[in-house]
Structures are given as structure tokens and as C-alpha cells.
Protein backbone atom coordinates (compact mmCIF):
# COMPACT_ATOMS: atom_id res chain seq x y z
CA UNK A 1 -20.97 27.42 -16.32
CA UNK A 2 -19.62 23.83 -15.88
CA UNK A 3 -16.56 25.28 -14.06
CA UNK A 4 -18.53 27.26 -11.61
CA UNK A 5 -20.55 24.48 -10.97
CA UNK A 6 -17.24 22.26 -10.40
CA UNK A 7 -16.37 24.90 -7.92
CA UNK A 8 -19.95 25.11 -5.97
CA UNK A 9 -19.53 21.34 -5.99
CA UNK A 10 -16.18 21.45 -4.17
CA UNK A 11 -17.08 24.08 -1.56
CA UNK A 12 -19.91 22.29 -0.84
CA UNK A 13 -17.98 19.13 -0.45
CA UNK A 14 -15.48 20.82 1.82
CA UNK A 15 -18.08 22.08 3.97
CA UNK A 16 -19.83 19.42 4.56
CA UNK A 17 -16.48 17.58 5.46
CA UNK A 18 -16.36 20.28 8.09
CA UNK A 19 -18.83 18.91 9.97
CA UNK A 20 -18.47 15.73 9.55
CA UNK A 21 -20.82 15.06 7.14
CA UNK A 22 -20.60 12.47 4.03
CA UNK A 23 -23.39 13.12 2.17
CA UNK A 24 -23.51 13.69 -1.73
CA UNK A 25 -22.82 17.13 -2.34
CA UNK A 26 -26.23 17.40 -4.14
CA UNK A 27 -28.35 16.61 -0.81
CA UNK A 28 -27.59 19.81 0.45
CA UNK A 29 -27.29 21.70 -2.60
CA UNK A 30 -31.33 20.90 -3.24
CA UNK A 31 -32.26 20.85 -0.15
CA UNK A 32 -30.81 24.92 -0.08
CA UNK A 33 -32.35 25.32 -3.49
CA UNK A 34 -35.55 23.96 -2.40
CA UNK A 35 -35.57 26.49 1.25
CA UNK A 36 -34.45 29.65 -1.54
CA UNK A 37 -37.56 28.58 -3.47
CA UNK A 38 -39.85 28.24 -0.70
CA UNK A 39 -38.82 31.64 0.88
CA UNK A 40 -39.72 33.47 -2.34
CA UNK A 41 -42.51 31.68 -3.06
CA UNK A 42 -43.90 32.47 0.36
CA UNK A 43 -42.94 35.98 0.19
CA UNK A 44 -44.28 36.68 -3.06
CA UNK A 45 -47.60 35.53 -1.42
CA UNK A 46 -47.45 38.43 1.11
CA UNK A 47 -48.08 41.38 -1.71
CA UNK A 48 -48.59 44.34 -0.12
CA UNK A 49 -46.72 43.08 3.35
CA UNK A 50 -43.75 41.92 1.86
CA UNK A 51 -42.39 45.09 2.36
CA UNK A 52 -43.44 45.04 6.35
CA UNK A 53 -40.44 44.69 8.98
CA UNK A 54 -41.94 41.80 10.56
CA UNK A 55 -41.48 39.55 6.91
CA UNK A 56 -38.32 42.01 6.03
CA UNK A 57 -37.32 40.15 9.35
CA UNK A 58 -38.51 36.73 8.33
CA UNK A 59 -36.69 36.68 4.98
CA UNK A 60 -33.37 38.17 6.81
CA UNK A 61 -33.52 34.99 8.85
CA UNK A 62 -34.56 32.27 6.62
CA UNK A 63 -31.80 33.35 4.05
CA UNK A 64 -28.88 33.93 6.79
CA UNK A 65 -27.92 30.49 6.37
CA UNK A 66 -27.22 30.48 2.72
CA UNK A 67 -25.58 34.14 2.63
CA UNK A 68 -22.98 32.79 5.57
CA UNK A 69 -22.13 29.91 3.93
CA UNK A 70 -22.21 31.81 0.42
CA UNK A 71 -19.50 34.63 1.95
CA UNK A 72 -17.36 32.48 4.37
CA UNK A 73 -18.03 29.08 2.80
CA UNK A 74 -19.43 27.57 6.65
CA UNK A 75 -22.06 25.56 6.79
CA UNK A 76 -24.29 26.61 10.15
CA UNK A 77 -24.99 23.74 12.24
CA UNK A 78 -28.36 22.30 11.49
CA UNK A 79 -30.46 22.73 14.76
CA UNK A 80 -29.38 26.92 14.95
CA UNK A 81 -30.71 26.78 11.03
CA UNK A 82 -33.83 24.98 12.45
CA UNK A 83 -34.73 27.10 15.10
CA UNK A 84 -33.64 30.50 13.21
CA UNK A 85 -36.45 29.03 10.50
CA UNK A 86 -38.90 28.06 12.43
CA UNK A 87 -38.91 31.56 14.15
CA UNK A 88 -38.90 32.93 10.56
CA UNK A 89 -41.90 30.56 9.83
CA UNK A 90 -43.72 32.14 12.40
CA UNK A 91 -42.93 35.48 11.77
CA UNK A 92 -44.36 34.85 8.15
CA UNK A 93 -47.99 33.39 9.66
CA UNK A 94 -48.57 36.81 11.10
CA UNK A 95 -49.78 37.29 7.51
CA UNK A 96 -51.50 34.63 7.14
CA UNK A 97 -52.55 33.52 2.61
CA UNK A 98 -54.50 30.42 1.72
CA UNK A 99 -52.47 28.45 0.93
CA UNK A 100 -49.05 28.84 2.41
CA UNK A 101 -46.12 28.27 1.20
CA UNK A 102 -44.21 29.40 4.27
CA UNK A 103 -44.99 26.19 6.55
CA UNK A 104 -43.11 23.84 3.57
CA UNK A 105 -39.93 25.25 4.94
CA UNK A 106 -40.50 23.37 8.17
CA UNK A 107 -40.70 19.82 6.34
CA UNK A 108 -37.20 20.58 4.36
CA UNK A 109 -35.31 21.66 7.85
CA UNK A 110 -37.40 18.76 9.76
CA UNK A 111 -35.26 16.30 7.29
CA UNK A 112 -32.27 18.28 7.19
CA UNK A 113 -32.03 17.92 11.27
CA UNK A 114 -32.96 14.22 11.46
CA UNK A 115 -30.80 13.61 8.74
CA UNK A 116 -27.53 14.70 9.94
CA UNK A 117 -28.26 14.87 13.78
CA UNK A 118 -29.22 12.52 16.69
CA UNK A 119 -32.93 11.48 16.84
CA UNK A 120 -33.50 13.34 20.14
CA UNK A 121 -32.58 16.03 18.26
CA UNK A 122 -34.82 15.59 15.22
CA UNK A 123 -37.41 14.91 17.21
CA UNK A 124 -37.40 18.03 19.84
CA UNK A 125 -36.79 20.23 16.42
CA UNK A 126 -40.01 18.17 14.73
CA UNK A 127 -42.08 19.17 17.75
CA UNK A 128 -41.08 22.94 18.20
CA UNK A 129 -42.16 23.27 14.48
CA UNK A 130 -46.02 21.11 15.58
CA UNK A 131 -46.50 23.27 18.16
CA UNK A 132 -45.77 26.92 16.52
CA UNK A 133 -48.01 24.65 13.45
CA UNK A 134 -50.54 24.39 15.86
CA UNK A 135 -50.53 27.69 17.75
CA UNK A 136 -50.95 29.45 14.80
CA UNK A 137 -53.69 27.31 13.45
CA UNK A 138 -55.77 28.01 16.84
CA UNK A 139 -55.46 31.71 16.60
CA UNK A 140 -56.58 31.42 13.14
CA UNK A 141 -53.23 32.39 11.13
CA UNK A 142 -52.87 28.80 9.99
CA UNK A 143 -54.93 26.75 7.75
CA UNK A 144 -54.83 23.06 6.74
CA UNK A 145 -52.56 22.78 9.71
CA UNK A 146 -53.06 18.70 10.27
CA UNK A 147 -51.49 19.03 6.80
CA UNK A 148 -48.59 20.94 7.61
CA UNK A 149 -48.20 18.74 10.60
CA UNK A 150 -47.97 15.54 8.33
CA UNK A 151 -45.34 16.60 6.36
CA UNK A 152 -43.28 17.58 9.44
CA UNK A 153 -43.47 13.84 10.67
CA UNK A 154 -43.20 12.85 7.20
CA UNK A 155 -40.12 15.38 6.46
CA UNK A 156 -38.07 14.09 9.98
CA UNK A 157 -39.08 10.43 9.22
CA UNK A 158 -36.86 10.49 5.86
CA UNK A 159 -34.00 12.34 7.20
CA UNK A 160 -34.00 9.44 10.29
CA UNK A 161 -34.04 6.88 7.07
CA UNK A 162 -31.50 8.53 5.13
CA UNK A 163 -29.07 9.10 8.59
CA UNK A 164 -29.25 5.31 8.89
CA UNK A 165 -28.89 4.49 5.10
CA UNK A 166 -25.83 6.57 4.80
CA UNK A 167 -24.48 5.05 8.45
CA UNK A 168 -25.10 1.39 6.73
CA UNK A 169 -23.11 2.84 3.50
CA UNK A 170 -20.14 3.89 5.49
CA UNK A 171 -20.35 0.63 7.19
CA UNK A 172 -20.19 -1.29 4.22
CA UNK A 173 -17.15 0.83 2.87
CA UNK A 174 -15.16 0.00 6.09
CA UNK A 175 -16.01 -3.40 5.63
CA UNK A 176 -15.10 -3.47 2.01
CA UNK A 177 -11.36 -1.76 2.82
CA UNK A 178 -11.01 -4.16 5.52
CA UNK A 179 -11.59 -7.36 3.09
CA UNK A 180 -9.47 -5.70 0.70
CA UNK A 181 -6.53 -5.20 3.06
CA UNK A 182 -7.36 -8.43 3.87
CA UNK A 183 -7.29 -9.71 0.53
CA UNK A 184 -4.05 -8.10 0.00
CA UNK A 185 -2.46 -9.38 3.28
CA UNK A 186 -3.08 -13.08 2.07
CA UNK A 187 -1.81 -12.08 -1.27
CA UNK A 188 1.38 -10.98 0.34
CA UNK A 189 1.35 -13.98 2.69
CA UNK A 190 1.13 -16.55 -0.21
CA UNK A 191 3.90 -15.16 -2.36
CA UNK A 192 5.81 -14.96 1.07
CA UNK A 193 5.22 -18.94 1.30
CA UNK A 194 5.74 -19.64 -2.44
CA UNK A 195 9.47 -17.47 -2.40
CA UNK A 196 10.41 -19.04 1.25
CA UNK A 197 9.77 -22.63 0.11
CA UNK A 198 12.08 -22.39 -3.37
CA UNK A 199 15.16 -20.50 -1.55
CA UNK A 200 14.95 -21.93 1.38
CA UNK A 201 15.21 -25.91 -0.07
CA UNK A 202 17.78 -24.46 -2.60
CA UNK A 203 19.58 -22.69 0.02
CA UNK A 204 19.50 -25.46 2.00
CA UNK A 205 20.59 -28.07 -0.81
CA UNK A 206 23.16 -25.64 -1.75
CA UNK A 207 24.75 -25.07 1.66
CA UNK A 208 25.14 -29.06 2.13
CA UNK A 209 27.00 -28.94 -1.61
CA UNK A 210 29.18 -26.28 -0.33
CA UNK A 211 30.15 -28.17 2.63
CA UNK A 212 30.44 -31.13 0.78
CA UNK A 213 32.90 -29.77 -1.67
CA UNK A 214 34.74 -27.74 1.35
CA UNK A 215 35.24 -31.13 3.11
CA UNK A 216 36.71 -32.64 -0.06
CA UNK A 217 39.44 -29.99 0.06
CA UNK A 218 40.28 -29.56 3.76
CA UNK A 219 40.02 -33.16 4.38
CA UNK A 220 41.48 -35.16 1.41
CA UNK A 221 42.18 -32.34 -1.19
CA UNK A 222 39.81 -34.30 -3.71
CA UNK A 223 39.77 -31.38 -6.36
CA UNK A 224 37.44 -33.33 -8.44
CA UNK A 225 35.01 -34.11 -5.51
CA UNK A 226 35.16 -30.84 -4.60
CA UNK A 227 34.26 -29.40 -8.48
CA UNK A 228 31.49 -31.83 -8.76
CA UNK A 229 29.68 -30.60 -5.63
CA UNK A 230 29.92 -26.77 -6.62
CA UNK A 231 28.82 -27.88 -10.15
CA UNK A 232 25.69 -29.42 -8.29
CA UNK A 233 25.47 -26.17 -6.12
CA UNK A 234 25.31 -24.23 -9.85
CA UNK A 235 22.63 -26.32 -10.74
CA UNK A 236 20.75 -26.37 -8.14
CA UNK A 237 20.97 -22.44 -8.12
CA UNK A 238 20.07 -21.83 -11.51
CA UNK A 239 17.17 -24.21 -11.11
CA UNK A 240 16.19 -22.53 -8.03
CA UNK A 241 16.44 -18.65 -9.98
CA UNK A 242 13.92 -20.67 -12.67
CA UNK A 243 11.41 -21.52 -10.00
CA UNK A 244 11.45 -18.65 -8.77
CA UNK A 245 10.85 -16.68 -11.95
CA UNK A 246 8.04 -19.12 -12.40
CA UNK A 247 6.23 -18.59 -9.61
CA UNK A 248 6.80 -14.37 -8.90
CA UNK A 249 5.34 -14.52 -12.53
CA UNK A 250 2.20 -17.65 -12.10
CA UNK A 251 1.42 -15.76 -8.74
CA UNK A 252 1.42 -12.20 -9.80
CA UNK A 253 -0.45 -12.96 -13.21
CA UNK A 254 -3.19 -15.45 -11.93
CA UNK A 255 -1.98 -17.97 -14.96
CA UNK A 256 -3.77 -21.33 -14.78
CA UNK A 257 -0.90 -23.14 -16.33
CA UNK A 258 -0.69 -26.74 -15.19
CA UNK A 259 3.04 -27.23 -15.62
CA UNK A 260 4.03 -23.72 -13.99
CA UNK A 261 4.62 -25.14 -10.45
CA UNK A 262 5.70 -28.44 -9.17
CA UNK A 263 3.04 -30.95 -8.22
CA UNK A 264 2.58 -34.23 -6.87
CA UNK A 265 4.54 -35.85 -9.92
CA UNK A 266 7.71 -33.64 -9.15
CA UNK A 267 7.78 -35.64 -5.83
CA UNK A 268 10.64 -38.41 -7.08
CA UNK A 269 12.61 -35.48 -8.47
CA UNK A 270 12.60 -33.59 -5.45
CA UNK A 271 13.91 -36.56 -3.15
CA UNK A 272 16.87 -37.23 -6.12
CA UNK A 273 17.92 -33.44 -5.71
CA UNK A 274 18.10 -34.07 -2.08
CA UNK A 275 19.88 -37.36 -2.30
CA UNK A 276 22.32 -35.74 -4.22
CA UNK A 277 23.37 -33.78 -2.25
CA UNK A 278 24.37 -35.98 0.64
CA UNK A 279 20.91 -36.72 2.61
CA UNK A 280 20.13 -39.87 3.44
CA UNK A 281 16.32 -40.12 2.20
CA UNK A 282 14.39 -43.03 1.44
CA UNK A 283 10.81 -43.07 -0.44
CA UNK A 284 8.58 -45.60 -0.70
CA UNK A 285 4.62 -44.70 -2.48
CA UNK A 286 1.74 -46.93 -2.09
CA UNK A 287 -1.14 -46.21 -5.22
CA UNK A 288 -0.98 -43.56 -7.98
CA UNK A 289 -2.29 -39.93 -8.00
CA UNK A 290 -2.42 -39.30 -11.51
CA UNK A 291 -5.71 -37.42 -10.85
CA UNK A 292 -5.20 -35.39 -7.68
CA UNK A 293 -5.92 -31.42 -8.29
CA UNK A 294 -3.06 -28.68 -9.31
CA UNK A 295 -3.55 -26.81 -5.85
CA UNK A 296 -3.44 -30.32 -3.91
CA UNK A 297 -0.02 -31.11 -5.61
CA UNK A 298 1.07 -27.90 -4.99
CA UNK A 299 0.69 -28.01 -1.25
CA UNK A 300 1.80 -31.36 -0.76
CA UNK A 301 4.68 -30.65 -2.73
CA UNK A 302 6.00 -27.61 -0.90
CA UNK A 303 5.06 -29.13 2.41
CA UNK A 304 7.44 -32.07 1.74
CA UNK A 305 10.24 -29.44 0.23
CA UNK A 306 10.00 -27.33 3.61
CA UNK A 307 10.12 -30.46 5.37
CA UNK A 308 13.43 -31.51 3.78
CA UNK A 309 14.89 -28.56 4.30
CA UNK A 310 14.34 -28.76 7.71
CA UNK A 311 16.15 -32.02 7.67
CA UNK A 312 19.30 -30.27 5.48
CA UNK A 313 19.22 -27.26 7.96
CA UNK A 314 18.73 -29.10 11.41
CA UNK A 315 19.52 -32.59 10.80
CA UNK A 316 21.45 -32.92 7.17
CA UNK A 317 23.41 -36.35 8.87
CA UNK A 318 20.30 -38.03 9.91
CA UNK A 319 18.24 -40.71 8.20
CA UNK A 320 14.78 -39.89 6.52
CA UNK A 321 11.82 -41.69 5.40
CA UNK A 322 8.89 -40.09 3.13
CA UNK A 323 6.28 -42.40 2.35
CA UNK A 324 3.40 -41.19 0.07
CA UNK A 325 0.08 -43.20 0.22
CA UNK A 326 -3.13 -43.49 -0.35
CA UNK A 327 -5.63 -44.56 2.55
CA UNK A 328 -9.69 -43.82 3.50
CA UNK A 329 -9.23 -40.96 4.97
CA UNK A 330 -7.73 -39.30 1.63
CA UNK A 331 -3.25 -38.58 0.52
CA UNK A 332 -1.08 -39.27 3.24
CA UNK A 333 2.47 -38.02 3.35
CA UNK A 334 4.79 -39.12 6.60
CA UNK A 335 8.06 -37.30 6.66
CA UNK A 336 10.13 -39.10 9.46
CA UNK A 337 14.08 -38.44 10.37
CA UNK A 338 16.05 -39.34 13.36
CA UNK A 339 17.92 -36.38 15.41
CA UNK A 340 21.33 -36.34 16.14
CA UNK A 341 20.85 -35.81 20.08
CA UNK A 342 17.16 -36.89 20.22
CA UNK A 343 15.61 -33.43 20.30
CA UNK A 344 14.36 -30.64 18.01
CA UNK A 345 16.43 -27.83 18.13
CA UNK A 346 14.88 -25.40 20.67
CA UNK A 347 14.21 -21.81 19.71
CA UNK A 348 14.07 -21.90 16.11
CA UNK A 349 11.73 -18.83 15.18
CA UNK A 350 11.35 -19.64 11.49
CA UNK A 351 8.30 -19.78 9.50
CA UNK A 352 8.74 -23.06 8.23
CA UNK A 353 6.30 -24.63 10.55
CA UNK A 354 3.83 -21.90 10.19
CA UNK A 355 3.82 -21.95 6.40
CA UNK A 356 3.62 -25.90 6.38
CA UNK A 357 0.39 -25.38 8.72
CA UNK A 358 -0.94 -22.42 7.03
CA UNK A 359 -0.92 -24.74 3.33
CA UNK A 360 -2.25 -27.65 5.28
CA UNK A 361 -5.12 -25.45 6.32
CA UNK A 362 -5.90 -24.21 2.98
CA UNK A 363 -6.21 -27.41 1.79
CA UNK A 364 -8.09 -28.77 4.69
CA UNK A 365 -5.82 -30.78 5.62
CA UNK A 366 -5.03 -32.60 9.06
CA UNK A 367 -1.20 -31.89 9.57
CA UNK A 368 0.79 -32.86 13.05
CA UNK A 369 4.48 -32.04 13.27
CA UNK A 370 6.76 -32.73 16.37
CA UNK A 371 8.67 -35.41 18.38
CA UNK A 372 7.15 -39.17 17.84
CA UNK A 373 9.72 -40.88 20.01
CA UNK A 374 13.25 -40.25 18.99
CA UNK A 375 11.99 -39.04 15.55
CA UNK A 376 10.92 -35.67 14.24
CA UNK A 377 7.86 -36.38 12.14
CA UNK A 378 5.68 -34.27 9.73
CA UNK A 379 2.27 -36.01 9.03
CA UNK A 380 -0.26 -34.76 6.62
CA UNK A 381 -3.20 -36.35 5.72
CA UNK A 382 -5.10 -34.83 2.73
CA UNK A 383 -8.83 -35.21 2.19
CA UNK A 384 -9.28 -35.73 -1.69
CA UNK A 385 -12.15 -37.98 -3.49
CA UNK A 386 -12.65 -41.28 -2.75
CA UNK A 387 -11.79 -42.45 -6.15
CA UNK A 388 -8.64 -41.09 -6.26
CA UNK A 389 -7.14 -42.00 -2.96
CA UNK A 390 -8.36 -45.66 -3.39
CA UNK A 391 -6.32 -46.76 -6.46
């Protein structure tokens, strides 16, 4: 029994699919049920003229619909099921009982039409079925009609309610896959920025050890020179295959660790790696930050790496300045270095830049980067509580 019921389930599913419809496969099942109920209902009613052509006729057509889709597994379209019913309806009020159960089948197709069609449609359907309602209530085949008439309106005004609930569902879905995909692009985006900023500032404080040590050989054959810079190029590789171990793994399991990515306090570290391997980088700090947030650290601490190495990749013979302070308007970090001809190099297509603005906008940050006279400056000014920025 279950598995035949699986199987009903699934050929209803499929044709409803084929035409378009996304209703739970139960709507149509009852409302079929409830139409097969009606019918026999209404011709058990007839006694003695159930066995007349004219409600042979009527039954032929009210149960067509079920034995098509029962045989060839289509669903007919709603308004030819509405208009092959309500001619069966009428057919069945040429024997008129008191009550009848015949006129019900007029409220179930009203809502099956307004349901799953336009309202033009539901509404022309709704108003054939009134008017064969009230023919046959003035030739005196038809009582209670005003009744009847109700549940007509009454049947089309849920199917109109349920069209637009089901149009607000699907809405909602699409809006809910777009926010994931959304929330997935970001996802991606982030551990884009996290991996880009740890290789490229190992990458790029690798590349000037490796030129260092290259120079040492071409240039004066300084074998010990040359060893110490590749040792510093080992180190600064391993560190860089820690880091990123730490943050694939932080980012991917949502850990909360304090201590799992660099922060504000890895700052003087940072501009020792860099000094060490040949930039010219002076720091100078105004006030302590002791209680700035993890996330804040964070993205001043990867804006600052990108921005050094921009300075190793563009500009690794030119002077720098960082200064880290606190002022009223929250942390300030200047970046500044001279350029060897005067100008940024033109064309550079990186995402440096964008990934420094992106972090600066998660944090709400204001963050300017460009020429400021012969320099190349990054500025980033970092809104964080008043307490904080004043000490």
C-alpha cells in the first residue's frame, strides 16, 4: 500500500510539473478525491435515472478527467475540465433532488481554475457556472441556488488566495537561493582575501631574499651572504605554509580562537620580517590598542601586509613610513613610500587594491590610496570606541 501510494505521489508530481504547476502533490490528489466523491454522491441521488443517457452522459464527462490522467498519466488543462463539468453539472439538474450534491462540483473546479490559472480566467469560469446556477434555479431544476452561488465565489476566491500564496512561496525560495549564492560568493571572496594576503607578502618577502642572495653571488660571490638570505627565504616560507594552514582551517571551521590570525599586536613583527629582508621601513605608533576587537586587528593587519607588499613588488628600493595612531576620529594607519620615477606603475590589474578596499569596507572604514605628491600613500582611518582610540 505505502509503495503504491509512493508511486501515485510521483505521477502526480510529474504531472503537475507538466504544466507548470508547483503545488503539493496532495492539492490535487483531494481535490480529485473530493470531484470522485461528489460525482457518486450526486449520482446515487438520481435512483431510478441513474441509469438514463442524459446522467450516463454526465458521469462519462465529469470522470473523463481522472480516467485520462489515470491511463496516460496527463493532467487536462483546468479550464477544458471546467467547462466539460459544468456541462456535466447541468446535465445532472435535468433531474433535479433536494438537496443536490451535483452543484458542489462547481465550487471544487471554481478553485481548481483560479488556483492555477489567470484571474480573467477564474473569473469567466466562476460566472459560466452562476449563470447555468441560475438558469436552472428559474426553470425550477435548482434549489437553494443563492447557496450554490456562494460557494462558487467562495470556491474561486481561495484558489485566487492560494495562486498568490504559492507565487509569494516561490518568491521567497528564489530569494533564499539568491542569498545563499550570495552567502557563498562572500565566503569564497573572503578566503580569496585571507590566501592572497599570506602568499602574496611571503612571496613578495621571499622574492627580495632571493634577489638578495643572487646579488651576493653574481656581484661579490659572498657565499655566506648569499646562504643567509635563502635561510631567511626558508623561514619566511615555512612561516608563510603555517599561516596559511591557520587560516584555510580558522576560516573553514568558524573557530573563534583569538591567537589564530595576526592582529594589531603582530604589527612590529610584520615590519621586522620586512626589514629583513632589505626594505627600508620605518614605524613610529602614537597610544596603545591593547583593547581594539579580533576582526579590527585582523583588517588592519592584512591591509598594512598588502600594502608592503606592494612596496616589495613595485617599489622594494624605496623608503617607507607606517605610522599607527590613535586620533578622534578612531585607528589611523598611514602607509607612505617614495617611487623610484615618481609614478605608480600603470596597468597593474591585481586585486590588491580591491581587497584592501573591500576589508576597509567591512570594517567601516574610510580608506584612500593613490599619489599624495611624489609618494604613494595608503590611508585608513578606523572608527573604533572612543575609549580606545584616546589612550
Amino acid at each position: 500500500m505505502i509503495a503504491l501510494l509512493r508511486r501515485i505521489q510521483e505521477r502526480i508530481e510529474v504531472s503537475c510539473a507538466r504544466l507548470g504547476l508547483s503545488y503539493p502533490w496532495w492539492i490535487p490528489a483531494y481535490s480529485t478525491l473530493a470531484c470522485i466523491a461528489i460525482t457518486i454522491a450526486a449520482l446515487a441521488q438520481r435512483g431510478a435515472h441513474a441509469g438514463s443517457p442524459v446522467i450516463i452522459a454526465a458521469l462519462v464527462m465529469t470522470l473523463l478527467p481522472t480516467a485520462i490522467w489515470s491511463v496516460r498519466g496527463w493532467l487536462v488543462q483546468p479550464w477544458i475540465e471546467a467547462v466539460v463539468t459544468s456541462v456535466a453539472v447541468a446535465l445532472y439538474l435535468t433531474h433535479p433532488v433536494e438537496p443536490d450534491f451535483a452543484p458542489l462540483l462547481y465550487l471544487i473546479i471554481a478553485g481548481e481554475v483560479a488556483a492555477t490559472m489567470k484571474t480573467w480566467i477564474a473569473m469567466l469560469v466562476a460566472s459560466l457556472q452562476i449563470v447555468i446556477l441560475v438558469v436552472a434555479a428559474e426553470s425550477g431544476h435548482l434549489h437553494s441556488a443563492p447557496l450554490y452561488v456562494i460557494g462558487v465565489v467562495l470556491g474561486a476566491d481561495v484558489g485566487i488566495a492560494l495562486r498568490w500564496q504559492m507565487r509569494a512561496l516561490a518568491a521567497e525560495r528564489a530569494n533564499t537561493a539568491i542569498a545563499r549564492e550570495q552567502a557563498m560568493l562572500a565566503e569564497r571572496q573572503r578566503l580569496a582575501r585571507e590566501v592572497h594576503d599570506v602568499i602574496g607578502h611571503s612571496l613578495s618577502i621571499n622574492l627580495l631574499h632571493v634577489t638578495a642572495a643572487r646579488h651576493a653571488l653574481q656581484q661579490h660571490g659572498d657565499v655566506e651572504d648569499a646562504l643567509e638570505s635563502l635561510r631567511e627565504a626558508e623561514q619566511v616560507g615555512r612561516t608563510a605554509m603555517g599561516d596559511l594552514r591557520r587560516t584555510v582551517s580558522v576560516l573553514s571551521s568558524g573557530a573563534s580562537d583569538p591567537q589564530a590570525l595576526p592582529g594589531i599586536g603582530d604589527v612590529p613583527a610584520l615590519i621586522e620580517q620586512c626589514r629583513s629582508a632589505g626594505l627600508h621601513v620605518r614605524y613610529e605608533t602614537v597610544g596603545q590598542w591593547d583593547d581594539v576587537g579580533d576582526v579590527t586587528g585582523l583588517g588592519v593587519f592584512r591591509i598594512l601586509q598588502e600594502s608592503l607588499a606592494n612596496i616589495a613588488k613595485h617599489a622594494p628600493t624605496s623608503s617607507a613610513t607606517v605610522n599607527l595612531a590613535a586620533c578622534p576620529e578612531g585607528l589611523h594607519l598611514s602607509v607612505r613610500n617614495t617611487l623610484p620615477d615618481g609614478r605608480p606603475r600603470e596597468g597593474n590589474d591585481g586585486s590588491g587594491l580591491p581587497g584592501m578596499a573591500a576589508r576597509a569596507g567591512q570594517l567601516g572604514a574610510q580608506l584612500r590610496a593613490g599619489m599624495d605628491a611624489d609618494d604613494w600613500l595608503v590611508d585608513l582611518i578606523v572608527p573604533i570606541p572612543t575609549g580606545v582610540a584616546a589612550r
